[in-house]
N, C-alpha and C. Protein backbone atom coordinates (compact mmCIF):
# COMPACT_ATOMS: atom_id res chain seq x y z
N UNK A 1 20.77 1.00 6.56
CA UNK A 1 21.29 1.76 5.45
C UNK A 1 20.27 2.79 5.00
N UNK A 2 20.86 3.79 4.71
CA UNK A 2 19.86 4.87 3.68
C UNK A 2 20.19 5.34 2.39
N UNK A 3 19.14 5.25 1.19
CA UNK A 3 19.07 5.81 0.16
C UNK A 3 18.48 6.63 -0.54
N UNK A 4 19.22 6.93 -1.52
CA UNK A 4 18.81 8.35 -2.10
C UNK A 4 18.41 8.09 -3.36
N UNK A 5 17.63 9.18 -4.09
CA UNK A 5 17.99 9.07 -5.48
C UNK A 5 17.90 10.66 -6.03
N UNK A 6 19.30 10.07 -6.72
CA UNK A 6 19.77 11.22 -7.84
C UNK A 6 20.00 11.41 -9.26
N UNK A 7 19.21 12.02 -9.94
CA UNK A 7 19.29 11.64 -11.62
C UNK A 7 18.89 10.34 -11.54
N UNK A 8 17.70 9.86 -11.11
CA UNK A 8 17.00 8.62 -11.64
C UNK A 8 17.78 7.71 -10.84
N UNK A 9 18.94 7.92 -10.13
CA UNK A 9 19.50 6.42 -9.62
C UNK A 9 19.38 6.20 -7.74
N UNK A 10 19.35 5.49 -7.84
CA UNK A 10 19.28 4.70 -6.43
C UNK A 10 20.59 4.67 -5.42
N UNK A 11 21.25 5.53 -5.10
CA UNK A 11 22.01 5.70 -4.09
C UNK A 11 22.01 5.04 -3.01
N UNK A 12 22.84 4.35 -2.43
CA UNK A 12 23.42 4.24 -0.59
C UNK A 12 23.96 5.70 -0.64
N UNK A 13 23.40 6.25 0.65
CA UNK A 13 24.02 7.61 1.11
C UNK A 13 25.08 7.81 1.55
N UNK A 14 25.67 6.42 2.15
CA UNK A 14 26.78 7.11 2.17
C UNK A 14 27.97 6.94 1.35
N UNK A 15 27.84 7.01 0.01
CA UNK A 15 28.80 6.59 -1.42
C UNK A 15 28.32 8.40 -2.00
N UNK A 16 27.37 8.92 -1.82
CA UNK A 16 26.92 10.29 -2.62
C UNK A 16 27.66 11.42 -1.69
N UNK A 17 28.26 12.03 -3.23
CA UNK A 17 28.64 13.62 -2.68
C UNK A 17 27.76 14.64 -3.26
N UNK A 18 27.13 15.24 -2.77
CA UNK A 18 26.21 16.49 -3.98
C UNK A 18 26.96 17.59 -4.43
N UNK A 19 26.92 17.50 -5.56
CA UNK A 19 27.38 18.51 -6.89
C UNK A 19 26.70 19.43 -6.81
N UNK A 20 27.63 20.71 -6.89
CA UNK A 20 26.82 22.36 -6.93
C UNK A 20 27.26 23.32 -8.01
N UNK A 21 26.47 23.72 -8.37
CA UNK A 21 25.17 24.20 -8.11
C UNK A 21 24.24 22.83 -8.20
N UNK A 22 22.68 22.89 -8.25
CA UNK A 22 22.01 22.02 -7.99
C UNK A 22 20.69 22.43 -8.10
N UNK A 23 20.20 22.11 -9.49
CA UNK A 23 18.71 22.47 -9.85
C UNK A 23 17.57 22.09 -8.86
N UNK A 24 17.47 21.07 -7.75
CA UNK A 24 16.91 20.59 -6.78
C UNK A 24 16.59 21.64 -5.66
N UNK A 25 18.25 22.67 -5.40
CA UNK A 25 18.41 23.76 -4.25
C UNK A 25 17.52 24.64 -5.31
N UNK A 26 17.89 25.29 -6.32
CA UNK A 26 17.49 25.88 -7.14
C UNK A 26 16.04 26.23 -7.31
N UNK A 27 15.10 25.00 -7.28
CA UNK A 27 13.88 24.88 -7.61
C UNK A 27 12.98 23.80 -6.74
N UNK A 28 13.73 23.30 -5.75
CA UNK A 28 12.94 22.81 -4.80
C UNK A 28 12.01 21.71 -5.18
N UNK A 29 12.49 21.16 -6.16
CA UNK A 29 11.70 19.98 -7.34
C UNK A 29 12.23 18.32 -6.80
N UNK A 30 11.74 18.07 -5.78
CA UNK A 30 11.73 17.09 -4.74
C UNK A 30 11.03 16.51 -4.41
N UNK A 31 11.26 15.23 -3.48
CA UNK A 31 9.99 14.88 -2.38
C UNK A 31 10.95 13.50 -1.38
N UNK A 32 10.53 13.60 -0.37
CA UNK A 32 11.00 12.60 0.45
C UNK A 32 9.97 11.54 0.77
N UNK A 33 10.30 10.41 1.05
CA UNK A 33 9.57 9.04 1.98
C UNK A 33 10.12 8.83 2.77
N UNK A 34 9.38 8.52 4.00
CA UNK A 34 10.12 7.42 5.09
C UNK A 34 9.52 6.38 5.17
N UNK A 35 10.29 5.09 4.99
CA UNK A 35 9.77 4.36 5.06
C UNK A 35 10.14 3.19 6.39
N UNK A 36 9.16 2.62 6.64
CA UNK A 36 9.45 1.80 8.37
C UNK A 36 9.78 0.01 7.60
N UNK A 37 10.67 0.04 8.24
CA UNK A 37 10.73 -1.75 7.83
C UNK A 37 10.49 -2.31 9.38
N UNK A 38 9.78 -3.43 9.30
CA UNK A 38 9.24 -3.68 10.36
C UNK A 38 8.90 -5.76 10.27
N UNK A 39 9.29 -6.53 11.00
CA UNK A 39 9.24 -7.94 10.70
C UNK A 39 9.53 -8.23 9.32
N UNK A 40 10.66 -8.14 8.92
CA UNK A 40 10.69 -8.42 7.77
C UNK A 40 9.96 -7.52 6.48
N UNK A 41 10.08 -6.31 6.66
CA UNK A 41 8.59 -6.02 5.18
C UNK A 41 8.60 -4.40 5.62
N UNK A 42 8.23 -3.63 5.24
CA UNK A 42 7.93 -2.32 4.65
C UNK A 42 6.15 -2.35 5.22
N UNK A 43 6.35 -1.51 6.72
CA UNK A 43 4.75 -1.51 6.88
C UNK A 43 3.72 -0.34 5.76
N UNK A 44 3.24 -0.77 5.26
CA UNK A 44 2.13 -0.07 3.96
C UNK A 44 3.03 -0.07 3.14
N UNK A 45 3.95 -0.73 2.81
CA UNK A 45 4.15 -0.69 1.33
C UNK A 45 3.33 -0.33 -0.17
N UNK A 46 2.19 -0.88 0.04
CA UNK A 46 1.22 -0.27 -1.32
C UNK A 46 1.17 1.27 -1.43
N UNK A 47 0.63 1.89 -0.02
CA UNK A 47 0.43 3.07 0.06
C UNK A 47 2.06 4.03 -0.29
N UNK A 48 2.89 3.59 0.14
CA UNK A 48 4.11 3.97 0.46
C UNK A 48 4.52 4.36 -1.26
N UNK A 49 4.79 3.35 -2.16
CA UNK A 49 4.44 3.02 -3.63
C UNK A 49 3.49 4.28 -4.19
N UNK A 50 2.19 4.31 -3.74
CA UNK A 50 1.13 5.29 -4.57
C UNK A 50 1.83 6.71 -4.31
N UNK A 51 1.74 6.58 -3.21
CA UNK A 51 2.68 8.26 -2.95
C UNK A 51 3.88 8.41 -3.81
N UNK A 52 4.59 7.64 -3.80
CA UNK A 52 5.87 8.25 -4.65
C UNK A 52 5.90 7.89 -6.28
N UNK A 53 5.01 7.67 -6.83
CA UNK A 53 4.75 7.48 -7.46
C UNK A 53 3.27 9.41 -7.95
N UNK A 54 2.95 9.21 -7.16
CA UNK A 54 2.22 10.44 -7.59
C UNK A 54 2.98 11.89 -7.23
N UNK A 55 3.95 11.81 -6.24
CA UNK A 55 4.70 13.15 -6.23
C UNK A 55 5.26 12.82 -7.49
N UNK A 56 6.28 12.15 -7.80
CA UNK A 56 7.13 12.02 -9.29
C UNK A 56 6.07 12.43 -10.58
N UNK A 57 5.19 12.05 -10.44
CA UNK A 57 3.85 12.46 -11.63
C UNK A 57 4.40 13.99 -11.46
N UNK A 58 3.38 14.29 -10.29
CA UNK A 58 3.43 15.98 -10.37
C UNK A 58 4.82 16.65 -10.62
N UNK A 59 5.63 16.30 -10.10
CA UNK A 59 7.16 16.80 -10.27
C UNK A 59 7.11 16.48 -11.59
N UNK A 60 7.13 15.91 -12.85
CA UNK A 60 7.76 15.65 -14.06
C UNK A 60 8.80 14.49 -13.93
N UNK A 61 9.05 14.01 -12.47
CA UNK A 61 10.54 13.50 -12.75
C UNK A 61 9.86 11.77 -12.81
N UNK A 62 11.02 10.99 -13.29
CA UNK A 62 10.93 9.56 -13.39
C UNK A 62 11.91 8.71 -12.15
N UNK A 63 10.77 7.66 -11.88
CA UNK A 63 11.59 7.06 -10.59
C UNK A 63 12.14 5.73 -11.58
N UNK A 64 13.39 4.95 -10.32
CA UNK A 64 14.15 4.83 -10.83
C UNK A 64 13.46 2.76 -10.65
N UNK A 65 13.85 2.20 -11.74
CA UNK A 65 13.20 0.80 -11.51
C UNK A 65 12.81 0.44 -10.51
N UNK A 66 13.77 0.49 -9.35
CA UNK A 66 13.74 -0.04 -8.18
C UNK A 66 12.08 0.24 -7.26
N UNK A 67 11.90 1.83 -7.47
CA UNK A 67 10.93 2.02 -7.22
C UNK A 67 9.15 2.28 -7.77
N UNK A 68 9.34 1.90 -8.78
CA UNK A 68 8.08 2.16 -9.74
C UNK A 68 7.19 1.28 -9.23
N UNK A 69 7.44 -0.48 -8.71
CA UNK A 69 6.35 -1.25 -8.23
C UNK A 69 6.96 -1.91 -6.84
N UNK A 70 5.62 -2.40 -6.52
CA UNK A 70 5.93 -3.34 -5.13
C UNK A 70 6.82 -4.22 -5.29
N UNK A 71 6.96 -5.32 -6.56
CA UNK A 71 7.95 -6.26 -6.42
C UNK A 71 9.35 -5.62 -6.93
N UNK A 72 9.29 -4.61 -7.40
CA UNK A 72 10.69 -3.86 -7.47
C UNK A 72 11.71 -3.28 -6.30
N UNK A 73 10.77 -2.50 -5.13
CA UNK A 73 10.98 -2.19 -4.55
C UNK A 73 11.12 -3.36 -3.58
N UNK A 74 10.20 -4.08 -3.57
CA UNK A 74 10.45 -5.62 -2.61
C UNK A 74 11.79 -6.43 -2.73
N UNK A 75 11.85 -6.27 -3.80
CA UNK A 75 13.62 -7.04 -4.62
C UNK A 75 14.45 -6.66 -4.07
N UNK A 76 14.57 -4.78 -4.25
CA UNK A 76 15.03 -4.09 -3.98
C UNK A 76 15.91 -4.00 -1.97
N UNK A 77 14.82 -3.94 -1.71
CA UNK A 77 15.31 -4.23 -0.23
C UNK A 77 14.93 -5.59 0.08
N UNK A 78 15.04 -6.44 -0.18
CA UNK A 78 15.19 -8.17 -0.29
C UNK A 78 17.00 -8.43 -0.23
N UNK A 79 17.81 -7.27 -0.70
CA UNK A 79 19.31 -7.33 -1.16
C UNK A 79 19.90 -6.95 -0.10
């Protein structure tokens, strides 16, 4: 599965339609992760965490519970 987030929320991609216009196209106020799941687990998860966590700093924007900590995000794809 893949997800997104839009306005703070946590998307499955394939349930999202994108709405236009779109301050994102607009202003390019973004950032992507890839992340590897691998035996069970998210290889570098910590690191994976600091990064998105410091683009969202610089951007202004707020991430969404799921992703703010390790055991959130662990929960998170635990489901």
């Amino acid at each position: 599965m893949s997800y997104l987030i839009y306005n703070g929320q946590l998307l499955e991609e394939s349930t999202f339609s994108f709405p236009l216009p779109n301050r994102g196209l607009f202003y390019n106020d973004g950032f992507f992760e890839t992340l590897i799941w691998t035996d069970g687990g998210v290889r570098l998860l910590p690191f994976h965490i600091a990064r998105m966590q410091a683009a969202a700093a610089a951007l202004h924007l707020t991430l969404p519970n799921e992703l703010r900590t390790l055991q959130g995000l662990g929960a998170f794809l635990s489901n």
